[in-house]
C-alpha atoms as a PDB file:
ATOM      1  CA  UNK A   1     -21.658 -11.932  21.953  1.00  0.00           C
ATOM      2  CA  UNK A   2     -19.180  -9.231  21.536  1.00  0.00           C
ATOM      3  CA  UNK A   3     -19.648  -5.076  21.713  1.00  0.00           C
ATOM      4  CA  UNK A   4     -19.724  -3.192  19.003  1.00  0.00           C
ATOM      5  CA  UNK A   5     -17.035  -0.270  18.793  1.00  0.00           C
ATOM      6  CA  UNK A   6     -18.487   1.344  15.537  1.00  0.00           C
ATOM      7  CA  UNK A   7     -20.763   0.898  12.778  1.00  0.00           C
ATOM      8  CA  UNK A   8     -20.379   1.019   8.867  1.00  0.00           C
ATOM      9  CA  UNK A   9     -23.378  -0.199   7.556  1.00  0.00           C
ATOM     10  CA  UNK A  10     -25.799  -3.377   8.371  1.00  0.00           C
ATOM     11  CA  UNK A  11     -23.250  -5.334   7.474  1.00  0.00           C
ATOM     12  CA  UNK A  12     -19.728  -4.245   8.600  1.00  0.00           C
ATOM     13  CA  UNK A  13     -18.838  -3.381  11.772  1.00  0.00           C
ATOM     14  CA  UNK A  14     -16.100  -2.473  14.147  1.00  0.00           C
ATOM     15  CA  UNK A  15     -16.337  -4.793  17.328  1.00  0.00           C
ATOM     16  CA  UNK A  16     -13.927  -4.448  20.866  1.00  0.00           C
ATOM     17  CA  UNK A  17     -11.883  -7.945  21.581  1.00  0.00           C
ATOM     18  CA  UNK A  18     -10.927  -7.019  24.960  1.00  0.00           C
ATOM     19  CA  UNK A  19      -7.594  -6.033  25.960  1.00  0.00           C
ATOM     20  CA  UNK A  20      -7.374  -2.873  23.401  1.00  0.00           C
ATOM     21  CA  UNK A  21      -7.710  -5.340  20.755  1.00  0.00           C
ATOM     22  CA  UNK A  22     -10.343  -4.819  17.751  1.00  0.00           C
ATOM     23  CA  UNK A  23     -11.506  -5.947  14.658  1.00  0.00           C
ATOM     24  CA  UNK A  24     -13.223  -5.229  11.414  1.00  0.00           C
ATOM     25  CA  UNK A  25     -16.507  -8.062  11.340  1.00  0.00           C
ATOM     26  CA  UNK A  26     -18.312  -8.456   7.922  1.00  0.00           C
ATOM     27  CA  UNK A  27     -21.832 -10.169   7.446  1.00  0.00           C
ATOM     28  CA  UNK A  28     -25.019  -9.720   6.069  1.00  0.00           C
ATOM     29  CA  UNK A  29     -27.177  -7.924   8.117  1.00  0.00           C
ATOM     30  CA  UNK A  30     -25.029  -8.554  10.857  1.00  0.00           C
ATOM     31  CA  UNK A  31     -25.407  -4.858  12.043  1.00  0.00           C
ATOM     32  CA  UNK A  32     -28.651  -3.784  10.965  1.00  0.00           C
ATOM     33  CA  UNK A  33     -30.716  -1.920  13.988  1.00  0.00           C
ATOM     34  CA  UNK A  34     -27.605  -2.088  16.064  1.00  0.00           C
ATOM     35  CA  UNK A  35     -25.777   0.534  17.702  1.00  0.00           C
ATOM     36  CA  UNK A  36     -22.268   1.387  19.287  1.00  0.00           C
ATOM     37  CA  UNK A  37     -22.233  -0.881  22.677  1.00  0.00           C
ATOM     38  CA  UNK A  38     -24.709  -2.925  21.794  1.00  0.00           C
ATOM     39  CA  UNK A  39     -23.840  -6.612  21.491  1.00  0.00           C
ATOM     40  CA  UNK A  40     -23.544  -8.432  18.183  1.00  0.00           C
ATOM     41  CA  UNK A  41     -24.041 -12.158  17.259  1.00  0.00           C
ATOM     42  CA  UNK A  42     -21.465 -13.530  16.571  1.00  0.00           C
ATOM     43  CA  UNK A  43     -23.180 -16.553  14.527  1.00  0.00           C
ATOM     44  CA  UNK A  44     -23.933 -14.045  11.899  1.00  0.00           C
ATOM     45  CA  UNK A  45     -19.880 -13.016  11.388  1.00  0.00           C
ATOM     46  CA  UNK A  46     -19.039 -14.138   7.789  1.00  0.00           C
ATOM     47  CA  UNK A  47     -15.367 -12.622   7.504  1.00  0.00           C
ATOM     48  CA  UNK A  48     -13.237 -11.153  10.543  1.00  0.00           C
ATOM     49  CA  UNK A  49     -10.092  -9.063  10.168  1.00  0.00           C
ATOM     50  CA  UNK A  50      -8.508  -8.108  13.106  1.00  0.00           C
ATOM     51  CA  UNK A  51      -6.467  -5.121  13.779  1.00  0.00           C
ATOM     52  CA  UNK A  52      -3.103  -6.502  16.106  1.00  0.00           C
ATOM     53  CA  UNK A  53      -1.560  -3.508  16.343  1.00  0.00           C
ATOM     54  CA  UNK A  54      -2.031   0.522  17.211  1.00  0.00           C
ATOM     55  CA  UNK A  55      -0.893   1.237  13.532  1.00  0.00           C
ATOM     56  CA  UNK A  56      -3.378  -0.955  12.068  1.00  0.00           C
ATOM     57  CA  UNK A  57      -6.471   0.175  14.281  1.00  0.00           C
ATOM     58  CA  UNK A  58      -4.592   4.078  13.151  1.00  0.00           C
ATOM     59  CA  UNK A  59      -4.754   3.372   9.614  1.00  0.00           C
ATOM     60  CA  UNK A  60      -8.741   2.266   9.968  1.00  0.00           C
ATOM     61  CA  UNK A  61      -9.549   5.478  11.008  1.00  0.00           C
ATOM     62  CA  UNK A  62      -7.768   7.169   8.706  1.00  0.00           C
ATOM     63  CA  UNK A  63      -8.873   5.402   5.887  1.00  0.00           C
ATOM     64  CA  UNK A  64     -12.112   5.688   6.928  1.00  0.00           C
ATOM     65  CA  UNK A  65     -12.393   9.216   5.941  1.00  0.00           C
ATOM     66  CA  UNK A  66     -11.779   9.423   2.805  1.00  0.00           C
ATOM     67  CA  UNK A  67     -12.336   5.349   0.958  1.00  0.00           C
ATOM     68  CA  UNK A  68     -15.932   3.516   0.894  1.00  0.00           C
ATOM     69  CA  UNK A  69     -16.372   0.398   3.775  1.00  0.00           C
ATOM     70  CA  UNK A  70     -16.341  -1.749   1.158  1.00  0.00           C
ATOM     71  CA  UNK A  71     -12.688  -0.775  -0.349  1.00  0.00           C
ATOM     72  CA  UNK A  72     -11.848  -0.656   3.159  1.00  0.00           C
ATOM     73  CA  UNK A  73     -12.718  -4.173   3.984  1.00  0.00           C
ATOM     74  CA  UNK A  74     -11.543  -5.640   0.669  1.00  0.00           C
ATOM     75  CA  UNK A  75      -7.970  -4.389   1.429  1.00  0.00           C
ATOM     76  CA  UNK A  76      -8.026  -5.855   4.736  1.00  0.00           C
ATOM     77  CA  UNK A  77      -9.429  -9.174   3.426  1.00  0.00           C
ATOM     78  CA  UNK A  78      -6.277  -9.216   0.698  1.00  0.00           C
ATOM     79  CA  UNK A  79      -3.563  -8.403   3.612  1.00  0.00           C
ATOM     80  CA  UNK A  80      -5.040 -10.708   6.244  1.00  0.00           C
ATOM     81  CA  UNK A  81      -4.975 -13.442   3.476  1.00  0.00           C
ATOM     82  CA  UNK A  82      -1.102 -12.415   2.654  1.00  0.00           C
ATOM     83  CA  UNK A  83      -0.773 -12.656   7.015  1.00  0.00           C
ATOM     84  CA  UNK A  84      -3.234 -15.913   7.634  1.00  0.00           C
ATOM     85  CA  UNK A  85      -2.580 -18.307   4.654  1.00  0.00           C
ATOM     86  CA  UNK A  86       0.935 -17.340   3.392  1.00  0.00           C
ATOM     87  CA  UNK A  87       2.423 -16.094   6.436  1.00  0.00           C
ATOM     88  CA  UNK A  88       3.796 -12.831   5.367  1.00  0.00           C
ATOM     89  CA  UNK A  89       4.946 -10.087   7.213  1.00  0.00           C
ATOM     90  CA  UNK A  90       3.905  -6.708   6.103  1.00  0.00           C
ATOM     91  CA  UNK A  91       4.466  -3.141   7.420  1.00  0.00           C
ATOM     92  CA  UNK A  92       1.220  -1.745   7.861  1.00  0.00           C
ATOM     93  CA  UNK A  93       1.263   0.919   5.825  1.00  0.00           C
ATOM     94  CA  UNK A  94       0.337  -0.952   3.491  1.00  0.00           C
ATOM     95  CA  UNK A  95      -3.259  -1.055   4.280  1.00  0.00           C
ATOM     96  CA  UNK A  96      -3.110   2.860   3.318  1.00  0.00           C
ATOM     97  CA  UNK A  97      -1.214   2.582   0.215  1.00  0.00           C
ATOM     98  CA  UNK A  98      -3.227  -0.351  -1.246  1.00  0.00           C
ATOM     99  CA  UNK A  99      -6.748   0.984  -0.486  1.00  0.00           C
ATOM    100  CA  UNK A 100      -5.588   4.427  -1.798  1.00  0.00           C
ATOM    101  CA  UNK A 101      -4.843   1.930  -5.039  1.00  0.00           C
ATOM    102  CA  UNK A 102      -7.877   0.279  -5.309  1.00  0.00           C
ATOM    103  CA  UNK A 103     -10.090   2.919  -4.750  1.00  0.00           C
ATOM    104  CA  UNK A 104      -8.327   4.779  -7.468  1.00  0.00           C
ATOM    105  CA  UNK A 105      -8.320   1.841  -9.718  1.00  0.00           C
ATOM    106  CA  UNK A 106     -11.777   1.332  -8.703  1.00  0.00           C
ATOM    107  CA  UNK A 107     -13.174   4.953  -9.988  1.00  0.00           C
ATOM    108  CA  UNK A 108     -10.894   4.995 -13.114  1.00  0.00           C
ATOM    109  CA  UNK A 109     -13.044   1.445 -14.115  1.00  0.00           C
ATOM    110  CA  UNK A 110     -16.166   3.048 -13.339  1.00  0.00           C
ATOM    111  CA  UNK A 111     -15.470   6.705 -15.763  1.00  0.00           C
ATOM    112  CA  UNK A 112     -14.085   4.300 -18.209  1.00  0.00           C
ATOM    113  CA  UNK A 113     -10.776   5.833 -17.788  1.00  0.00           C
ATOM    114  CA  UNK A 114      -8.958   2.610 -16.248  1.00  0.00           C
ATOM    115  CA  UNK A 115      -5.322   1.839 -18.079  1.00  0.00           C
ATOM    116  CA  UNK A 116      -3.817  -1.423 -17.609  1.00  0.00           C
ATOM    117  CA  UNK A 117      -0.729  -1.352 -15.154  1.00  0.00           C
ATOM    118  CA  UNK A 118       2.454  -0.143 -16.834  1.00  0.00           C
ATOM    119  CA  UNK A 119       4.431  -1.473 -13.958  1.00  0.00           C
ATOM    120  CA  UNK A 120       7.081  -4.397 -15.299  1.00  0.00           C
ATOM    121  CA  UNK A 121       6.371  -8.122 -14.652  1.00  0.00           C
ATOM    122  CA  UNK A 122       8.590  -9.241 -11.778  1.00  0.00           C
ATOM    123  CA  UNK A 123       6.814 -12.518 -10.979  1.00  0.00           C
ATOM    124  CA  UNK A 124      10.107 -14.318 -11.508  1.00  0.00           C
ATOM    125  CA  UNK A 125      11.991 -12.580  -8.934  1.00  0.00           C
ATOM    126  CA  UNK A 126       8.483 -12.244  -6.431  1.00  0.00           C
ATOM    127  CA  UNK A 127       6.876 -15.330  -6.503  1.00  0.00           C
ATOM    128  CA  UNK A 128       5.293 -14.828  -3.021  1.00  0.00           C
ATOM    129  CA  UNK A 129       4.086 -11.547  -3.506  1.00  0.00           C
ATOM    130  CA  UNK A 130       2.357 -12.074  -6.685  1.00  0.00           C
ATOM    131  CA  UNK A 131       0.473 -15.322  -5.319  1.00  0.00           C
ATOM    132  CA  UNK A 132      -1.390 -12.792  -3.250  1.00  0.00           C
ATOM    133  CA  UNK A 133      -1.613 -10.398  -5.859  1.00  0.00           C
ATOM    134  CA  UNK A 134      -3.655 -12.889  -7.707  1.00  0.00           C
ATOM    135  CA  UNK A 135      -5.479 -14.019  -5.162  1.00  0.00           C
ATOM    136  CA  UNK A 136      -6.396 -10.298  -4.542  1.00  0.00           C
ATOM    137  CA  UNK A 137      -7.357  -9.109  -7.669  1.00  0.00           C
ATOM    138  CA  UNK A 138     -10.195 -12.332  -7.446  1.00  0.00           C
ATOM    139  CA  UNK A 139     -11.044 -10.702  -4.140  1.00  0.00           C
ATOM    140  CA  UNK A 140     -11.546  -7.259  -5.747  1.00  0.00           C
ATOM    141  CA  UNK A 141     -12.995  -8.775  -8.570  1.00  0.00           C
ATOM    142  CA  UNK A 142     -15.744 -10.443  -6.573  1.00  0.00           C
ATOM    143  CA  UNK A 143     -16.345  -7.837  -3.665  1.00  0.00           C
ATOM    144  CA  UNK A 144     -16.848  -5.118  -6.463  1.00  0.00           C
ATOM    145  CA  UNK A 145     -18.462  -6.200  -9.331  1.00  0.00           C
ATOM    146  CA  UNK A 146     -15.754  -4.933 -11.567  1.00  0.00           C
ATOM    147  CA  UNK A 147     -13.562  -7.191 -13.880  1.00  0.00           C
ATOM    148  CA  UNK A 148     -10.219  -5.854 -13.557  1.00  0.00           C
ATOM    149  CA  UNK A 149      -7.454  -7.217 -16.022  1.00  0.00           C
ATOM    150  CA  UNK A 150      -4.479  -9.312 -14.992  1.00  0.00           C
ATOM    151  CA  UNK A 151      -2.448  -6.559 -15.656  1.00  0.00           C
ATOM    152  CA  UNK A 152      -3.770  -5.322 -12.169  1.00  0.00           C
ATOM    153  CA  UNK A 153      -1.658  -8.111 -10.178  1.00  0.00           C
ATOM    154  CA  UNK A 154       1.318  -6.475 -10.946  1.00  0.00           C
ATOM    155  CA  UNK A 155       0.652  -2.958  -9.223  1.00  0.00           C
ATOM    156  CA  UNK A 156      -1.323  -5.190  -6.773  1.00  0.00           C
ATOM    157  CA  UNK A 157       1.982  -7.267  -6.091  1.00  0.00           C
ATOM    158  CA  UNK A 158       4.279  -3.644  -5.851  1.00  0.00           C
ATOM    159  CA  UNK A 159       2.603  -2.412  -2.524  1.00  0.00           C
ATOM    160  CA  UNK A 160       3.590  -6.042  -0.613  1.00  0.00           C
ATOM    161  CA  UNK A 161       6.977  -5.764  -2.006  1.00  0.00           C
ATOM    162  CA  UNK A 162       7.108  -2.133  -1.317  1.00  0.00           C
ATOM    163  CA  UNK A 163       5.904  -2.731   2.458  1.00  0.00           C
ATOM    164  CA  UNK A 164       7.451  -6.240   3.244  1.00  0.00           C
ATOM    165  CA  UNK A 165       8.867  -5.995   6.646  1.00  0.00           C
ATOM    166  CA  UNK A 166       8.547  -6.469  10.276  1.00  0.00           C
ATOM    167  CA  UNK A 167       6.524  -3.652  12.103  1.00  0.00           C
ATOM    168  CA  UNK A 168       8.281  -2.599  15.140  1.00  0.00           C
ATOM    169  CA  UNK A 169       5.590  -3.654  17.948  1.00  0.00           C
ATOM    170  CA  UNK A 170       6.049   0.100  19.077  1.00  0.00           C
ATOM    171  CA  UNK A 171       5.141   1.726  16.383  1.00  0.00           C
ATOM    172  CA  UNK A 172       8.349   3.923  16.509  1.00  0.00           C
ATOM    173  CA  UNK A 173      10.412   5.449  13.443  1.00  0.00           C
ATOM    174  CA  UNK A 174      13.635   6.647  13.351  1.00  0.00           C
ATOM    175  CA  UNK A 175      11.955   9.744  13.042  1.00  0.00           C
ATOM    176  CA  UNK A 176      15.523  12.181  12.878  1.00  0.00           C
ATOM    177  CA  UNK A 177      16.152   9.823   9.340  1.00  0.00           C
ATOM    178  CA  UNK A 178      12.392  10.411   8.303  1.00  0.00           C
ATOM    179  CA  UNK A 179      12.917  13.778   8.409  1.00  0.00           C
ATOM    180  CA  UNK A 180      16.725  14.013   6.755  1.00  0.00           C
ATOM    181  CA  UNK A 181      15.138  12.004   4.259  1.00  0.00           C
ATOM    182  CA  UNK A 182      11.756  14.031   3.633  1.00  0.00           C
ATOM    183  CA  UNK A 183      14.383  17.054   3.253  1.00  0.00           C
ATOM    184  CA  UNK A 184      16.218  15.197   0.494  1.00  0.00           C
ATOM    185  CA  UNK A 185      13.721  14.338  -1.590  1.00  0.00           C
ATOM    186  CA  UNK A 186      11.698  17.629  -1.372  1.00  0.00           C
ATOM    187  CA  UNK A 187      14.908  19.406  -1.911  1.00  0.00           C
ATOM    188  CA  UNK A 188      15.438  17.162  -5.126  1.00  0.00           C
ATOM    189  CA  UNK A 189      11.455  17.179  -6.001  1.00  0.00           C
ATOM    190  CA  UNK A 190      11.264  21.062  -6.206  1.00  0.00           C
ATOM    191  CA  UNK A 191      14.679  21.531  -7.919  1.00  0.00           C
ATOM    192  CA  UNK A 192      12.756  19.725 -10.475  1.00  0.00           C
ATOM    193  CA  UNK A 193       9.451  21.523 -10.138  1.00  0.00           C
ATOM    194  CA  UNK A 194       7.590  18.417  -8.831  1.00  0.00           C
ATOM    195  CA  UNK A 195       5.611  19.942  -6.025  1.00  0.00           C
ATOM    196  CA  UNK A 196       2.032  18.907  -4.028  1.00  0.00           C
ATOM    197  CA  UNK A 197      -1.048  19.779  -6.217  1.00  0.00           C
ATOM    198  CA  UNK A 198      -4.467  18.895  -5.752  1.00  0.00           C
ATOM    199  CA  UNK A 199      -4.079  16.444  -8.870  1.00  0.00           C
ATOM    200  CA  UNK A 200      -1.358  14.552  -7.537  1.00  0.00           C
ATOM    201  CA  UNK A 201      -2.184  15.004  -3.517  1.00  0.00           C
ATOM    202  CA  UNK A 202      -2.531  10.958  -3.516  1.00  0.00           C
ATOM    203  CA  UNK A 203       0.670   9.878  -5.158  1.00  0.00           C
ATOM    204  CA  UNK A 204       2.662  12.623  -3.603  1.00  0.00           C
ATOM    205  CA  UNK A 205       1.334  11.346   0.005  1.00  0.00           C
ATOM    206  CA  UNK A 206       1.907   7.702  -1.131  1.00  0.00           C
ATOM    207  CA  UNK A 207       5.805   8.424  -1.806  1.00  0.00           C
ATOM    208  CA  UNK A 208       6.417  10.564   1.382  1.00  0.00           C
ATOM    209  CA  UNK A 209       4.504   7.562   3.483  1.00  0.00           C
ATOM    210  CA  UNK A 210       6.994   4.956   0.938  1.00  0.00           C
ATOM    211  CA  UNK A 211      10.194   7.564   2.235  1.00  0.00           C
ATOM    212  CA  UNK A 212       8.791   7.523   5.910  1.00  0.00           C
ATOM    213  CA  UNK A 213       9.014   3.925   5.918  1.00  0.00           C
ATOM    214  CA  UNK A 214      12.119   3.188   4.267  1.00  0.00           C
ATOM    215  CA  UNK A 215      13.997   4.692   7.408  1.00  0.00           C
ATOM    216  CA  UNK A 216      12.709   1.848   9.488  1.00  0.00           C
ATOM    217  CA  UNK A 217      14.577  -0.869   6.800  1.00  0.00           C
ATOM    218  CA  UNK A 218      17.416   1.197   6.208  1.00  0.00           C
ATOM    219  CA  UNK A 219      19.485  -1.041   8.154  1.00  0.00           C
ATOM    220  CA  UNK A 220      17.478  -4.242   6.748  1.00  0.00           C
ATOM    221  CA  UNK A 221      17.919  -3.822   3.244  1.00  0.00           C
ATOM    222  CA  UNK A 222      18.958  -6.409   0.694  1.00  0.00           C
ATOM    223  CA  UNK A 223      19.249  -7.395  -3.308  1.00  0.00           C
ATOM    224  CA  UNK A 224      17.943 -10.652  -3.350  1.00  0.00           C
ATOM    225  CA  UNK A 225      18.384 -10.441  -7.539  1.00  0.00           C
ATOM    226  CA  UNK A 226      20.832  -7.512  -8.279  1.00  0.00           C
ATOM    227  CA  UNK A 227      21.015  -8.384 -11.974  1.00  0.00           C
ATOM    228  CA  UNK A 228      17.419  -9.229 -12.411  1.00  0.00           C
ATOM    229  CA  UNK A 229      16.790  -5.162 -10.642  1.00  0.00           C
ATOM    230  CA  UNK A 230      19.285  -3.987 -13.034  1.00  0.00           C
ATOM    231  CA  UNK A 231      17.423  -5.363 -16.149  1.00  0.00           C
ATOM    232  CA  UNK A 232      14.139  -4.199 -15.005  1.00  0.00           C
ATOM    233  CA  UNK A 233      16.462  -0.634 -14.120  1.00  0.00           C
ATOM    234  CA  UNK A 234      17.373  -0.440 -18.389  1.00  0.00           C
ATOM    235  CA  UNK A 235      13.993  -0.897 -19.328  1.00  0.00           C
ATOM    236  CA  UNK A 236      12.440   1.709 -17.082  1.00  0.00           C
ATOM    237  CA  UNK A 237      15.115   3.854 -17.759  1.00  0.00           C
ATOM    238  CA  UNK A 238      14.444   3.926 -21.416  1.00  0.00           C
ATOM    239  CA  UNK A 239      10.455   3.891 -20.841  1.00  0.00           C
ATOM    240  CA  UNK A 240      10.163   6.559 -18.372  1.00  0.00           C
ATOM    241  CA  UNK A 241      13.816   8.569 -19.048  1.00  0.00           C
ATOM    242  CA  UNK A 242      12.805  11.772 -17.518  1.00  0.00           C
ATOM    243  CA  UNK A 243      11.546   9.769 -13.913  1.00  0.00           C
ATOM    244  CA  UNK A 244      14.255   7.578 -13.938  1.00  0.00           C
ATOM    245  CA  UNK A 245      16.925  10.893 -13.545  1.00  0.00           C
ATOM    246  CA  UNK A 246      15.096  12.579 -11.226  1.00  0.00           C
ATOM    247  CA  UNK A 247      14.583   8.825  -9.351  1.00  0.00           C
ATOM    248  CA  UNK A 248      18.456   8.450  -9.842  1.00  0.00           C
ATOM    249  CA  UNK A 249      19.244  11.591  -8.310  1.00  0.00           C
ATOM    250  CA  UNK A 250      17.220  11.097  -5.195  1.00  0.00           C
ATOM    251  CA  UNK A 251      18.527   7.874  -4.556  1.00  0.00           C
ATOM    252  CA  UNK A 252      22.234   8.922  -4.954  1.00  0.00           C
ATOM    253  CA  UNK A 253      21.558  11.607  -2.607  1.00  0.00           C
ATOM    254  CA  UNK A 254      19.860   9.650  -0.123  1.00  0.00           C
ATOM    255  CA  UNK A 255      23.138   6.715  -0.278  1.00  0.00           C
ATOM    256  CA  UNK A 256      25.511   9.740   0.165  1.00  0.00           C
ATOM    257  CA  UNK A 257      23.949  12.304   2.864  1.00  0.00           C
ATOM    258  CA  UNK A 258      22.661   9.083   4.725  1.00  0.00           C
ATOM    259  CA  UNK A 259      25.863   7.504   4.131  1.00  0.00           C
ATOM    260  CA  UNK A 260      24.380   3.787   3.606  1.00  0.00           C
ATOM    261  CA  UNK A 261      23.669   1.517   0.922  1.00  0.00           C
ATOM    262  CA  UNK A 262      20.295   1.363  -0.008  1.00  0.00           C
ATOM    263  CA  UNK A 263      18.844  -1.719  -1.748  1.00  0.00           C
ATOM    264  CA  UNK A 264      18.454  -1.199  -6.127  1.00  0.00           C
ATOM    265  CA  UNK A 265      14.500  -2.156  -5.431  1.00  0.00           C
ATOM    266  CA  UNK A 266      14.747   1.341  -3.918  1.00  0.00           C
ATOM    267  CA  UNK A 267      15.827   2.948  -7.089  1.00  0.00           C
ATOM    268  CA  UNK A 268      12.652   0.784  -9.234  1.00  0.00           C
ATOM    269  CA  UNK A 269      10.062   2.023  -6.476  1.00  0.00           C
ATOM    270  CA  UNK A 270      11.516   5.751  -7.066  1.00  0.00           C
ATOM    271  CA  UNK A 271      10.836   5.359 -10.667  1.00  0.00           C
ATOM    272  CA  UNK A 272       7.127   4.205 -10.387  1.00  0.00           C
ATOM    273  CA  UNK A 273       6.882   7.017  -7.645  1.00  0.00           C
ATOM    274  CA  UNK A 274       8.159   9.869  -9.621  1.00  0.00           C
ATOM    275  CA  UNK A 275       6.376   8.509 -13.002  1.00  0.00           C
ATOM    276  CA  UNK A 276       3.475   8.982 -10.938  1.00  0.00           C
ATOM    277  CA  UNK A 277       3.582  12.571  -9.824  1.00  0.00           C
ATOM    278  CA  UNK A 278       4.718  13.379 -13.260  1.00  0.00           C
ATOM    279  CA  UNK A 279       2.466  11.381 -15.425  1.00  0.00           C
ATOM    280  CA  UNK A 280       5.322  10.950 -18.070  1.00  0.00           C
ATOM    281  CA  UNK A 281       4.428   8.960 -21.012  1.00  0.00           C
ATOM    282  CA  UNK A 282       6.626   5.707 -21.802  1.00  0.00           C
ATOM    283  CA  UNK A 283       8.938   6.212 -24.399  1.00  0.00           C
ATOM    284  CA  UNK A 284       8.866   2.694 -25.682  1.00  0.00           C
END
């Protein structure tokens, strides 16, 4: 028997581990007439994702405002099956950025407004990543009765490149870079007239949480396949012309004012970014 910390619905649940420890419990029924301290069987548990560290218990809470339990918990079942089976390391961010994703995705397929991912194939260079990214949109697929195209692996696949990393036990950020860097990019955002609106509060959020992140790899930053990022680099730059200037200049900025190299994947996640907040059509 173990306590429960919080509940979601009769069948998810947060539970207490001991030791500051938590986890996220799934199982049918398994919290129905419950409440918070009362004990839970633990026979009844049909999935388990725990939360190892302050930033994922953090991001829980944070997500929980705003994203259904059941988004919640399929992002969680996707990463710890990235962690568990395939041993990956992933900043945990990511459990923001991707549940922002699919919950997006998620009421796009519902209006009939979904649009299959424009982002480029880059299976050959991130075998790993899209493994899970397969295995995730199955997940998805199954948890919410939708039928999402294959398409969806490859901005499925983006978020565990974009967050692959070590977190720092901690929690801790170079937090004078985050804020240099914040300055940059605002500074180059509103010389372009890219600002925070109500339409594009998600995506603009997403990209400062990308920026805030990217000081803790700054010194950890490497082109595993410089000439396969400088293909993919042409053909965004001739899809999305107007994002890939504006993601140009921020990223020449950033290498000069910081004075360090950052990795060309930087300059590809800019792109996506910027397309993003401003919804520019591809020119191919």
């Amino acid at each position: 028997m173990v306590e429960i910390a919080q509940i979601f619905n009769n069948n998810n649940a947060l539970i207490n581990l001991g030791d500051h420890k938590q986890a996220i419990v799934k199982g049918k029924g398994i919290a129905f007439n419950k409440n918070k301290g009362s004990n839970l069987d633990t026979s009844k548990i049909e999935k388990i994702f725990y939360l190892n560290t302050k930033g994922s218990q953090e991001n829980l809470f944070f997500l929980m405002k705003d994203i259904p339990i059941d988004i919640v918990t399929t992002t969680y079942e996707i990463i710890d099956y990235a962690k568990r089976e395939l041993n990956y390391s992933v900043l945990d961010y990511v459990y923001i950025t991707l549940s922002d994703h699919i919950f997006g995705a998620y009421k796009r397929y519902l209006s009939h407004s979904y649009q299959a991912s424009l982002v480029p194939d880059m299976s050959n260079q991130y075998t790993t990543e899209y493994l899970i990214a397969s295995h995730g949109l199955d997940v998805i697929n199954t948890n919410l009765g939708v039928n999402f195209p294959e398409s969806e692996i490859r901005s499925i696949a983006l978020h565990f490149i974009n967050a692959r990393g070590e977190e720092d036990q901690n929690n801790q950020l170079k937090q004078s870079e985050a804020i240099d860097i914040n300055k940059i990019v605002k500074a180059v955002l509103i010389d372009n007239d890219i600002f925070r609106k109500d339409s594009n509060g998600n995506y603009y959020d997403r990209f400062m949480i990308h920026l805030q992140y990217l000081t803790a790899r700054l010194d950890d930053l490497k082109d595993e396949n410089e000439k396969f990022n400088k293909k993919l680099e042409l053909e965004m730059k001739e899809s999305y012309p107007k994002s890939f200037q504006i993601a140009k200049e921020i990223y020449d900025r950033l290498q000069n004012e910081l004075g360090k190299k950052i990795s060309s994947s930087e300059l590809l996640y800019f792109i996506i970014h910027i397309q993003r907040l401003t919804q520019e059509k591809t020119k191919k």
